[in-house]
N, C-alpha and C. Protein backbone atom coordinates (compact mmCIF):
# COMPACT_ATOMS: atom_id res chain seq x y z
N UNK A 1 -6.57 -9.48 12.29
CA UNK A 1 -5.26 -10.10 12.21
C UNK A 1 -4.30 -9.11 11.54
N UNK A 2 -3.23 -8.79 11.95
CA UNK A 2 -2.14 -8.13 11.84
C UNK A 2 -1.03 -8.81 10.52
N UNK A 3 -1.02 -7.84 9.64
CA UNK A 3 -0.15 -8.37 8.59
C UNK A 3 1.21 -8.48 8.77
N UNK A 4 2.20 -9.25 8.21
CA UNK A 4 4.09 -9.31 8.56
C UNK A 4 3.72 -8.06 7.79
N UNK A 5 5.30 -7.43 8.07
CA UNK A 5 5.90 -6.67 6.81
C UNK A 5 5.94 -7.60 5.40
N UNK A 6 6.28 -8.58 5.61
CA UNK A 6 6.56 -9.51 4.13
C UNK A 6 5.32 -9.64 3.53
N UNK A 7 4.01 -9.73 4.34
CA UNK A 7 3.05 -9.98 3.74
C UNK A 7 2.18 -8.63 3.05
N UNK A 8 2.79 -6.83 3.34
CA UNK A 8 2.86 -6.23 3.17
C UNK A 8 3.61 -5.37 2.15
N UNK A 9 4.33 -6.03 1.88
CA UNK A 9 5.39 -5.71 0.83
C UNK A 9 4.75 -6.85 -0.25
N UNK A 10 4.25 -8.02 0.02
CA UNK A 10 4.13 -8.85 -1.40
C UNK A 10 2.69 -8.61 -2.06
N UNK A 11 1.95 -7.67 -0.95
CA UNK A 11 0.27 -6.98 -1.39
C UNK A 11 0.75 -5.84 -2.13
N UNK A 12 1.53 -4.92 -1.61
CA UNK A 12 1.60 -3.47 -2.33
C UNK A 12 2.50 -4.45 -3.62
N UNK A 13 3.24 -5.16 -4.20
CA UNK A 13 3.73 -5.39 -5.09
C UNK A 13 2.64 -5.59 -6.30
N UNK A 14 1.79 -6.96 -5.53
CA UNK A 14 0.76 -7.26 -6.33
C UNK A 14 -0.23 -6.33 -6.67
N UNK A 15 -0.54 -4.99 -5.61
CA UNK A 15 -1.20 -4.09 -6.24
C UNK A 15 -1.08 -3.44 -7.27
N UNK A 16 0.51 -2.98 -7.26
CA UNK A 16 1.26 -2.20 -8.37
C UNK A 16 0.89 -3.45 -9.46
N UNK A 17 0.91 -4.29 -9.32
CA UNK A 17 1.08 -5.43 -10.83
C UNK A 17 -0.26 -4.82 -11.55
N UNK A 18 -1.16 -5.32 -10.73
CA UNK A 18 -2.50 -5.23 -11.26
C UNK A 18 -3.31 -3.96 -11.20
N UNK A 19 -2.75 -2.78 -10.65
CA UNK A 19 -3.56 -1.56 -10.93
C UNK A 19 -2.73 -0.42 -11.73
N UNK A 20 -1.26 -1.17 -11.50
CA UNK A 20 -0.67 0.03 -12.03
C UNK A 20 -0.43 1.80 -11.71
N UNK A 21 -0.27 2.05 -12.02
CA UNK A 21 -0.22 3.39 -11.35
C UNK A 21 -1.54 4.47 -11.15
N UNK A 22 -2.52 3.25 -10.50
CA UNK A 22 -3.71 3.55 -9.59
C UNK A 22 -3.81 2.92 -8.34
N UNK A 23 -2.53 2.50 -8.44
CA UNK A 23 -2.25 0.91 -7.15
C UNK A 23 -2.48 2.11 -5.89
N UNK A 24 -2.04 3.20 -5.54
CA UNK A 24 -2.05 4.22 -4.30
C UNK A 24 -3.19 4.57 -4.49
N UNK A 25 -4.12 5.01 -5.56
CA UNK A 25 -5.72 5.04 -5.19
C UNK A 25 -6.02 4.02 -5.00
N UNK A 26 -6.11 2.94 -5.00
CA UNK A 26 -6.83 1.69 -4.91
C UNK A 26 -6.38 1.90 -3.31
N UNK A 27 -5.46 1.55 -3.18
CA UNK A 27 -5.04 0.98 -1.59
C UNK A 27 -5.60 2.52 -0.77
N UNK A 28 -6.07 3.77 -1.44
CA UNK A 28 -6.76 4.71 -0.32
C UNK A 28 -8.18 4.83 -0.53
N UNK A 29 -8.43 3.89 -1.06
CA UNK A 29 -9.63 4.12 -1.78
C UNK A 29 -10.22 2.62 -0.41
N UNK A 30 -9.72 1.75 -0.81
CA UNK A 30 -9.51 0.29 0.30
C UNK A 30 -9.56 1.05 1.85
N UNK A 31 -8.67 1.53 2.31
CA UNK A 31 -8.72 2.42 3.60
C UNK A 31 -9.52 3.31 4.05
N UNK A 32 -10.33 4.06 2.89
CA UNK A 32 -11.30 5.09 3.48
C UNK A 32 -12.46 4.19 3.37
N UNK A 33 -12.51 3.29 2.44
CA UNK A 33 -13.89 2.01 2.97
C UNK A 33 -13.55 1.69 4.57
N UNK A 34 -12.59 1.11 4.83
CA UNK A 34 -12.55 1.08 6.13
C UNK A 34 -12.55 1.84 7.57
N UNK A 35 -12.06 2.74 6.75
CA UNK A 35 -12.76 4.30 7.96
C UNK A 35 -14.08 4.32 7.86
N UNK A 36 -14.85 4.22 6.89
CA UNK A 36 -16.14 4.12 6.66
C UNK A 36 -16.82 3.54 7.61
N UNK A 37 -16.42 2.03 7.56
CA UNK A 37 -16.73 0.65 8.07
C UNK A 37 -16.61 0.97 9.84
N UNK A 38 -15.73 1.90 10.17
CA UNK A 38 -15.25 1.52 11.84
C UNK A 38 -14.12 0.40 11.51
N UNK A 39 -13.77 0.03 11.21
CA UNK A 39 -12.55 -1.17 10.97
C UNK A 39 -11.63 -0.28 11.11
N UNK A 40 -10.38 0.23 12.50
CA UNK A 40 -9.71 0.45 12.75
C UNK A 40 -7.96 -0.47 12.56
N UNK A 41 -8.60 -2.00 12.78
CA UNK A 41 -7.75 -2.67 12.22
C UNK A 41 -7.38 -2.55 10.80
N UNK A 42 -7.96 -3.17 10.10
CA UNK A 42 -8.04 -3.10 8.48
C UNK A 42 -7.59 -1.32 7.83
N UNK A 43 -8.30 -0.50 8.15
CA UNK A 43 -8.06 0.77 7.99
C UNK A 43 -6.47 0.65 8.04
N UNK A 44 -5.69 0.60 9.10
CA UNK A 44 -4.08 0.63 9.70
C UNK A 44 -3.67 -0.54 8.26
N UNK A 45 -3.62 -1.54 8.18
CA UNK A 45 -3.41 -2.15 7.31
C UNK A 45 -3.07 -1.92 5.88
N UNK A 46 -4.57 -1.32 5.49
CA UNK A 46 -4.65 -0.84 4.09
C UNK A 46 -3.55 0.97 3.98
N UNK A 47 -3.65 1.61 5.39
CA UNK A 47 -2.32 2.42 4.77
C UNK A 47 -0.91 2.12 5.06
N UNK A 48 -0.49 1.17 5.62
CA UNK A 48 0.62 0.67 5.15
C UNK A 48 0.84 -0.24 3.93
N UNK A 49 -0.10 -0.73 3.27
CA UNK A 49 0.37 -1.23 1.79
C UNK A 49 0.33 0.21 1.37
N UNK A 50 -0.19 0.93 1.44
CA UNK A 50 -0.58 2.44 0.27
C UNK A 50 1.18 2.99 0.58
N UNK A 51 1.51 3.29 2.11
CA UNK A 51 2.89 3.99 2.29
C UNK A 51 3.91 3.00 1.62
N UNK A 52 3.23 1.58 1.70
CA UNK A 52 4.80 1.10 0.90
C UNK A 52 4.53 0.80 -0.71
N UNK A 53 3.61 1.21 -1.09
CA UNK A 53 3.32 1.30 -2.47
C UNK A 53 4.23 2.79 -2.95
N UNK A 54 3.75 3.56 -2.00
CA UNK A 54 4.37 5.07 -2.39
C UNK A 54 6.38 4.79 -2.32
N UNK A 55 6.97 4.24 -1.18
CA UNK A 55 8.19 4.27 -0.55
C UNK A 55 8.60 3.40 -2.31
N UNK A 56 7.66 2.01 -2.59
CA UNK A 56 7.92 1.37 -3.85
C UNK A 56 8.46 2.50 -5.11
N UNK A 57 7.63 3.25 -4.90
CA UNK A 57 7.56 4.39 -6.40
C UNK A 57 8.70 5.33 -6.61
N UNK A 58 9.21 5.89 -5.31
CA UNK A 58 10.32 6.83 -4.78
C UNK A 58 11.65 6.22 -6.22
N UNK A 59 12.05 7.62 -7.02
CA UNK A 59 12.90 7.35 -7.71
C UNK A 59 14.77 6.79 -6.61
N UNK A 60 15.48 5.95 -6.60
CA UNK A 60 15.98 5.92 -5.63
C UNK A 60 17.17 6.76 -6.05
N UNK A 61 17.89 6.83 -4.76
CA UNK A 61 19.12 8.43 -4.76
C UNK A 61 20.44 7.27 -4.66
N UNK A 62 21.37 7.98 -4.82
CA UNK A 62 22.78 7.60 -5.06
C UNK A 62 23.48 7.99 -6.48
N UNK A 63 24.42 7.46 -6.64
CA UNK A 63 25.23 7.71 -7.86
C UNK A 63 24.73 7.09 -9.13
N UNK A 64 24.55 8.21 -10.42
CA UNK A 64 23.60 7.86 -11.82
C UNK A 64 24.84 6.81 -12.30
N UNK A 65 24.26 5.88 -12.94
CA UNK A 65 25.03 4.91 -13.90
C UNK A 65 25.72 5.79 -15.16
């Protein structure tokens, strides 16, 4: 089963809650189990929470306060 984006964005959040800034190992650590596994689905899955865990982290650009 195929995750929303929303349901993707509210996993990488909760990862960051609870691993903290191991949340991107965890979620590649989750994905290479699934390369492991043959789970091509799940694999795809687990690196899009990891890319939006990372996109999460990105200091953002525009004008400093």
């Amino acid at each position: 089963m195929t995750l929303s984006d929303l349901d993707i964005l509210l996993t990488a959040h909760l990862m960051m809650h609870e691993h903290g800034g191991d949340a991107e190992l965890e979620a590649v650590t989750q994905a290479d189990r699934m390369l492991r596994r043959g789970n091509r689905e799940e694999l795809l899955t687990w690196f899009r929470i990891w890319r939006t865990i990372a996109a999460m982290r990105q200091v953002p650009t525009g004008l400093p306060n």
